[in-house]
C-alpha atoms as a PDB file:
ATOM      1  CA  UNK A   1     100.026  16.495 104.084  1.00  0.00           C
ATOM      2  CA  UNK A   2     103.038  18.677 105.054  1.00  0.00           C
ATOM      3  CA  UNK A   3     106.533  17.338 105.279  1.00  0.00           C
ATOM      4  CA  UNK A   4     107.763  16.599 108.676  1.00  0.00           C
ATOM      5  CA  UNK A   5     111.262  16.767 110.160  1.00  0.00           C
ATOM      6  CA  UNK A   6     112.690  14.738 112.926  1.00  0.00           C
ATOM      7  CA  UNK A   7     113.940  16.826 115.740  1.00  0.00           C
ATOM      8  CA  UNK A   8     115.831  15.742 118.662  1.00  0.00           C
ATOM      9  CA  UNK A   9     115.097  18.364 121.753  1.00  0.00           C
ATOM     10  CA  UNK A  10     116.898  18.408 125.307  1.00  0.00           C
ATOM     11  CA  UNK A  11     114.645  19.523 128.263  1.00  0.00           C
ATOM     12  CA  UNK A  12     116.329  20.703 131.737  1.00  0.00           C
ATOM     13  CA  UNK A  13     113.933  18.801 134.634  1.00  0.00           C
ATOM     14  CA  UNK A  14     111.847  21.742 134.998  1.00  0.00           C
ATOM     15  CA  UNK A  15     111.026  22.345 130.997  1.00  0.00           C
ATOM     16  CA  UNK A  16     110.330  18.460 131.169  1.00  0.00           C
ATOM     17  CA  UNK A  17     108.143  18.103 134.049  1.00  0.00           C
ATOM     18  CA  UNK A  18     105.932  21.181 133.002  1.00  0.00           C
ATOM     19  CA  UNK A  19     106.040  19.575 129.056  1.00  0.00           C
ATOM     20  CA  UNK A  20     105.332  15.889 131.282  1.00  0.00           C
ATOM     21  CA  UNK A  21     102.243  17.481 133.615  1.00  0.00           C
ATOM     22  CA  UNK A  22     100.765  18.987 130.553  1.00  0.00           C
ATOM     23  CA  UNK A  23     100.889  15.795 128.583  1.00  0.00           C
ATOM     24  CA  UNK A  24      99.494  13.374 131.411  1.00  0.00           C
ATOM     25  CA  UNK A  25      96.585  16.127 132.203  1.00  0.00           C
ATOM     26  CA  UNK A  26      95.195  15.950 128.471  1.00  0.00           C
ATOM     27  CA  UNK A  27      95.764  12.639 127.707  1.00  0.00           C
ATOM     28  CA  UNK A  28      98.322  13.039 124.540  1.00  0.00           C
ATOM     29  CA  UNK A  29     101.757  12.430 124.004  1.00  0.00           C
ATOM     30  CA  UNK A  30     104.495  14.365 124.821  1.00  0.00           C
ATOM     31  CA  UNK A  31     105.327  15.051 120.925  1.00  0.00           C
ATOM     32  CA  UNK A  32     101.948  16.647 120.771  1.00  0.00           C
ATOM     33  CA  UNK A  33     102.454  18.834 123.320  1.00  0.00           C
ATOM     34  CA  UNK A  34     105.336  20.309 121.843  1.00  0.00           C
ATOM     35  CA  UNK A  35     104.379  20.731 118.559  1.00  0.00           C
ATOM     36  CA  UNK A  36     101.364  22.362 119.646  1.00  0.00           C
ATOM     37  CA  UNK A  37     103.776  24.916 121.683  1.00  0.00           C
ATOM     38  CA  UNK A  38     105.568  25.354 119.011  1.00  0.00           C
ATOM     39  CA  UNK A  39     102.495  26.014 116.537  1.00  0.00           C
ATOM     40  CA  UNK A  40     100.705  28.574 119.457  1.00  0.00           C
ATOM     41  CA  UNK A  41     104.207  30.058 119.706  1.00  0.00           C
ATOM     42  CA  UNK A  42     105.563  30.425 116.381  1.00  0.00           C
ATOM     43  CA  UNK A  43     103.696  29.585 113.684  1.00  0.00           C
ATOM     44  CA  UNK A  44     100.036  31.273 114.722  1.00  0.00           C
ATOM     45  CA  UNK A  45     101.829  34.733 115.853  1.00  0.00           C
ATOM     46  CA  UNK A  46     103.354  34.405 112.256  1.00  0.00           C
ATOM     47  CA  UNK A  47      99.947  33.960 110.237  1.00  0.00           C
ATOM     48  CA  UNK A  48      98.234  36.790 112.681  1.00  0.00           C
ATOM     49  CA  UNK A  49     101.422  39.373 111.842  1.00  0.00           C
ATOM     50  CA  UNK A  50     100.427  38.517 108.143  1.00  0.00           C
ATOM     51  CA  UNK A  51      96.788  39.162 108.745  1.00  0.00           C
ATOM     52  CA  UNK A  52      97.412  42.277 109.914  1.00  0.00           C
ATOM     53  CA  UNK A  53      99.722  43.520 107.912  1.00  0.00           C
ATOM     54  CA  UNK A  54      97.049  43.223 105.383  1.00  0.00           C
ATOM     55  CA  UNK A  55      94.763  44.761 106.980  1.00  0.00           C
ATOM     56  CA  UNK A  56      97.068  47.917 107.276  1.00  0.00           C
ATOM     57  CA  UNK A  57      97.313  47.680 103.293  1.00  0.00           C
ATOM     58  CA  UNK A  58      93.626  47.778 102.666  1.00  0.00           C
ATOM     59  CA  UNK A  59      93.208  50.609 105.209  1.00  0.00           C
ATOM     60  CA  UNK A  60      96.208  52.593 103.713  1.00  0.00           C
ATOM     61  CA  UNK A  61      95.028  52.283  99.961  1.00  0.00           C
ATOM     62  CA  UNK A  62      93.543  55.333  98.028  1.00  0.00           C
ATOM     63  CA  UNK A  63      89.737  55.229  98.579  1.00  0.00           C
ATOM     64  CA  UNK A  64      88.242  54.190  95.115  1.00  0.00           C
ATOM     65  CA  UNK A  65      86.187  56.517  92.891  1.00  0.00           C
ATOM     66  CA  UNK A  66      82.494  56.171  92.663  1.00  0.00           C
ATOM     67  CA  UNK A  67      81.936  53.979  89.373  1.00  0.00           C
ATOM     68  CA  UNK A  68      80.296  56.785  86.043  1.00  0.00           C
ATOM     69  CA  UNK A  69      78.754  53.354  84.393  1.00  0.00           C
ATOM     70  CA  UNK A  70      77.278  51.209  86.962  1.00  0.00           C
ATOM     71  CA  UNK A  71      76.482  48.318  84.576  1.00  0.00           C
ATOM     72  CA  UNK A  72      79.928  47.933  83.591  1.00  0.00           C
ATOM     73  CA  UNK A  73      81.294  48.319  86.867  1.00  0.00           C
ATOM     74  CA  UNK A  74      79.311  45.332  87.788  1.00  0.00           C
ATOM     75  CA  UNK A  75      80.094  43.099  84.745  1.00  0.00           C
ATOM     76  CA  UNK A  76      83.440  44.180  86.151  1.00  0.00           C
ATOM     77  CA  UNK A  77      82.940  42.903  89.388  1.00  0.00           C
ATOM     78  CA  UNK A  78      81.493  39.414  88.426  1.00  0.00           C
ATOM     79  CA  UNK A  79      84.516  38.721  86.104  1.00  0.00           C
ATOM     80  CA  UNK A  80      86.915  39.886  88.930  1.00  0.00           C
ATOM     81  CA  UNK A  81      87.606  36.088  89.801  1.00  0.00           C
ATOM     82  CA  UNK A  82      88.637  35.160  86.154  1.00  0.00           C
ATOM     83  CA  UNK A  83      90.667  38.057  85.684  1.00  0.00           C
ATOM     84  CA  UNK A  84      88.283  39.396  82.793  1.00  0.00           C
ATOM     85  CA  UNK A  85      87.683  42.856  84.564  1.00  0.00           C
ATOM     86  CA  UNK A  86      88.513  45.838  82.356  1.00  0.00           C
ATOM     87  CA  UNK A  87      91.481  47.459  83.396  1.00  0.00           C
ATOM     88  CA  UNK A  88      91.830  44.285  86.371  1.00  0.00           C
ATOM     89  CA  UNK A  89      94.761  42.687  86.125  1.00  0.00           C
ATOM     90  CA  UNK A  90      94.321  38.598  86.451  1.00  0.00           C
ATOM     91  CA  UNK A  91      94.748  36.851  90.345  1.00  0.00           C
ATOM     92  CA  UNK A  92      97.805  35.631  89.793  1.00  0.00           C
ATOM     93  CA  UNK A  93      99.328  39.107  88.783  1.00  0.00           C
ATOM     94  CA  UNK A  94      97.908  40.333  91.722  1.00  0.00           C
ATOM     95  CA  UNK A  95     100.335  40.439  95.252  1.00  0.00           C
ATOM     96  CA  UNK A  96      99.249  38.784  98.720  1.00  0.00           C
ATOM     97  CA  UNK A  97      96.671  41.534  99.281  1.00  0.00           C
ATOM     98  CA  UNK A  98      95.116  42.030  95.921  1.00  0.00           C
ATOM     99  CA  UNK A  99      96.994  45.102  94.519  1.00  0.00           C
ATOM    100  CA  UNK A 100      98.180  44.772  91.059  1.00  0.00           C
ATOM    101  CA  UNK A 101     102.310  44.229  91.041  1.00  0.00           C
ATOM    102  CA  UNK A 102     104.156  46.886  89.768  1.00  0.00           C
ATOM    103  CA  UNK A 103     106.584  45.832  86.762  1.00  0.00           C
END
């Protein structure tokens, strides 16, 4: 479970009542209300940007060349998750996206 932090907010009347109509409508607490705003509004928009950018990586990388030994590229492929690919560097000296980091 994540840590949590205590947070003290202040509401003008018409933040509260919209935060207050929202909470009596579904049935949940006020502190779930805003956490889930703050979750759809922050973190989420966060995590997509990172998907994205991403994506943009994989689309912008050098097209690979077609494998000369197909047998070894697929032992390659099946020990891709151990790191035991020729020429593949491990996972964890791979970045967010999979590209080997540069030393």
């Amino acid at each position: 479970m994540h840590r949590t932090h205590k947070v003290q907010v202040t509401l003008d009347e018409r933040q509260f009542a919209a935060v207050s109509r929202i909470s009596r409508a579904g049935g949940r607490k006020l502190a779930a209300v805003v956490r889930e705003a703050v979750e759809r509004y922050c973190v989420a928009p966060e995590a997509r940007r990172r998907r994205l950018d991403a994506i943009e990586a994989l689309y912008a990388m050098e097209p690979a060349p077609a494998p000369t030994d197909l047998e070894q590229w697929q032992r390659d492929y099946d020990n891709l998750k151990t790191g035991l690919a020729t020429g593949c560097a491990p996972h964890s000296e791979r970045d967010s996206v999979g590209t080997r980091k540069r030393r």
